[in-house]
C-alpha atoms as a PDB file:
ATOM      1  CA  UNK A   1     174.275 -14.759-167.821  1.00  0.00           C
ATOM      2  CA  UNK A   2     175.282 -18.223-167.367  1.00  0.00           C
ATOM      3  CA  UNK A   3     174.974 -18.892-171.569  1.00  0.00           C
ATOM      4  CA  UNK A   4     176.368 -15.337-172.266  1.00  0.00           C
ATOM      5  CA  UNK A   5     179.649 -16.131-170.407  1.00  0.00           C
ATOM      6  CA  UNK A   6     179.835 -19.936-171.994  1.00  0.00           C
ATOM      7  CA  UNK A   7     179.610 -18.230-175.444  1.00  0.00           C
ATOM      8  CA  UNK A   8     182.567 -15.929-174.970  1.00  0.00           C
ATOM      9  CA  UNK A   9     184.691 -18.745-173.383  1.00  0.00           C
ATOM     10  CA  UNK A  10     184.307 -20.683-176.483  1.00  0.00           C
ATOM     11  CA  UNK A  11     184.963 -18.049-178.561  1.00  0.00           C
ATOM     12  CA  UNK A  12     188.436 -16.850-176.458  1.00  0.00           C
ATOM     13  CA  UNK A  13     189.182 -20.497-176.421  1.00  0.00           C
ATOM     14  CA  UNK A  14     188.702 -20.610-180.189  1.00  0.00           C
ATOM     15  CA  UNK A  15     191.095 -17.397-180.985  1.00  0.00           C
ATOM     16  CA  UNK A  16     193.649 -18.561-178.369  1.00  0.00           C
ATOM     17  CA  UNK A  17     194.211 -21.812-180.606  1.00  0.00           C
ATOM     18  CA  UNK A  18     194.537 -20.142-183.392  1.00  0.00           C
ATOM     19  CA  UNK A  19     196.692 -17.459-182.204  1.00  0.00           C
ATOM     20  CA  UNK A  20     198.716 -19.851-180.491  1.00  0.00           C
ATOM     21  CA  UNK A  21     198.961 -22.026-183.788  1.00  0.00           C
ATOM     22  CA  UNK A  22     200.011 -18.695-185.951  1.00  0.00           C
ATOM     23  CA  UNK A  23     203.507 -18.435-183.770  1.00  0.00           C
ATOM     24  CA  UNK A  24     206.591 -19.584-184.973  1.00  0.00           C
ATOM     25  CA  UNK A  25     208.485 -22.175-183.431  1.00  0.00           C
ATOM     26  CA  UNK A  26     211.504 -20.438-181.038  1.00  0.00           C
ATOM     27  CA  UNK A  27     213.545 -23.510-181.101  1.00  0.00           C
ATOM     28  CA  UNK A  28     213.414 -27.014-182.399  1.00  0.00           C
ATOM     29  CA  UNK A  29     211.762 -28.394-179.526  1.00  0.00           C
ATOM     30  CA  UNK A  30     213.479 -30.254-176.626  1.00  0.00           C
ATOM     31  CA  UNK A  31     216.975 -30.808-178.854  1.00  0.00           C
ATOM     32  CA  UNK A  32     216.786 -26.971-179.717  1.00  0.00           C
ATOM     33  CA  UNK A  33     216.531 -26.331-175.549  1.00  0.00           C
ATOM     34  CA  UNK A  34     219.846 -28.512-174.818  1.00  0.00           C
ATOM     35  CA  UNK A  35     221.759 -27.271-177.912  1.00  0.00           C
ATOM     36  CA  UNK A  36     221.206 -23.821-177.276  1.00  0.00           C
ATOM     37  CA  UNK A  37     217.590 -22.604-177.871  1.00  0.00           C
ATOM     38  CA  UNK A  38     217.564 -22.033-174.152  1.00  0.00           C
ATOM     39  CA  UNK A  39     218.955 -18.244-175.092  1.00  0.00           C
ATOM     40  CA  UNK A  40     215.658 -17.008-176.075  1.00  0.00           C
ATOM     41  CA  UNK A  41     213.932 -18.161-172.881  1.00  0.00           C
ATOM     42  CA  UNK A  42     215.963 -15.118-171.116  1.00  0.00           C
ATOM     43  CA  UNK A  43     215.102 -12.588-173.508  1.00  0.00           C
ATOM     44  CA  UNK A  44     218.696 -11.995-175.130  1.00  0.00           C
ATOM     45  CA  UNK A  45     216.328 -12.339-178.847  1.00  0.00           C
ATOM     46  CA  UNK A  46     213.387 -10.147-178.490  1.00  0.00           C
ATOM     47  CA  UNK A  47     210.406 -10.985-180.617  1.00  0.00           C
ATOM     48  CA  UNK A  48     209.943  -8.750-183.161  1.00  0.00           C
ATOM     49  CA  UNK A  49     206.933  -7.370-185.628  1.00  0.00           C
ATOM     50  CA  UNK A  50     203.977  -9.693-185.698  1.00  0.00           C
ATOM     51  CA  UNK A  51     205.310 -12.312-183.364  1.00  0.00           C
ATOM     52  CA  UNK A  52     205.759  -9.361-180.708  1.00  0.00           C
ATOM     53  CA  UNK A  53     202.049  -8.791-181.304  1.00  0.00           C
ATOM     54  CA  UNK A  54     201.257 -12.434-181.513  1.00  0.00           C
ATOM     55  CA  UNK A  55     202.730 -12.650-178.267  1.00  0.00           C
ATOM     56  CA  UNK A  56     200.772  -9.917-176.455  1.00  0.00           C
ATOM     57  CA  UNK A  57     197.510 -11.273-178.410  1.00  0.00           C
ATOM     58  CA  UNK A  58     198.202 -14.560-176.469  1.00  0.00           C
ATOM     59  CA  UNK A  59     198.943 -13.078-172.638  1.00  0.00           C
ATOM     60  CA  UNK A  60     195.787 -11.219-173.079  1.00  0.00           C
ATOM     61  CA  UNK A  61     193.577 -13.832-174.210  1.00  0.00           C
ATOM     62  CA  UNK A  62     195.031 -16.387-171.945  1.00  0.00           C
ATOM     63  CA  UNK A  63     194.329 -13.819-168.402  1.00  0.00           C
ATOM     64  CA  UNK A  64     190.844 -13.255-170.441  1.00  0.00           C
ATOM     65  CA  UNK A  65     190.519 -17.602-170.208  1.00  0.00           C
ATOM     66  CA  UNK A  66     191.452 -17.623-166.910  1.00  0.00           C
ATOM     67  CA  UNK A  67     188.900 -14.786-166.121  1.00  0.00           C
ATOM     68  CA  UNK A  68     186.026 -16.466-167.571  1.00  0.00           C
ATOM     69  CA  UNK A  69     186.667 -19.463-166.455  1.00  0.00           C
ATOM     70  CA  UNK A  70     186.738 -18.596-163.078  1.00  0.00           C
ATOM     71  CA  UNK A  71     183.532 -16.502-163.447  1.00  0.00           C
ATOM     72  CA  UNK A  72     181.817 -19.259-164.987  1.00  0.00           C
ATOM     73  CA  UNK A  73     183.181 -21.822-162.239  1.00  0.00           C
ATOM     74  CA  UNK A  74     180.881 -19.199-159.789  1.00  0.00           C
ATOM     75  CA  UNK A  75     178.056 -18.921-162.003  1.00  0.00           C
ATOM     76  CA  UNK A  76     177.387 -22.768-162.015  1.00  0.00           C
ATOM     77  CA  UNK A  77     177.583 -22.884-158.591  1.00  0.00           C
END
């Protein structure tokens, strides 16, 4: 159990990178938040196409990290 859950934390860590790294950039960093890239943060431009499902790719794979992490936190103990 212990090997089975290791495996598919590696493997959800692995796709979360990548997924991650597919994104586009929203702003130009911390000079896009002060010179007005702090708009998108309250949803007034929605993501669109594949960043809309690059998005929901990433929420779901990040509560599945959590998940496993915690369950393998238990297992060790």
């Amino acid at each position: 159990m212990e090997t089975l859950l290791t495996v598919l934390l590696v493997i959800v860590c692995i796709l979360l990178i990548v997924v991650v790294l597919l994104q586009s950039g929203k702003s130009a960093g911390l000079s896009g938040a002060i010179s007005g890239g702090a708009e998108q943060l309250f949803g007034k431009q929605k993501a669109r196409g594949i960043d809309l499902v690059l998005n929901r790719i990433t929420i779901v794979l990040s509560v599945l990290f959590f998940v496993l992490t915690i369950a393998v936190a238990f297992v060790l103990q």
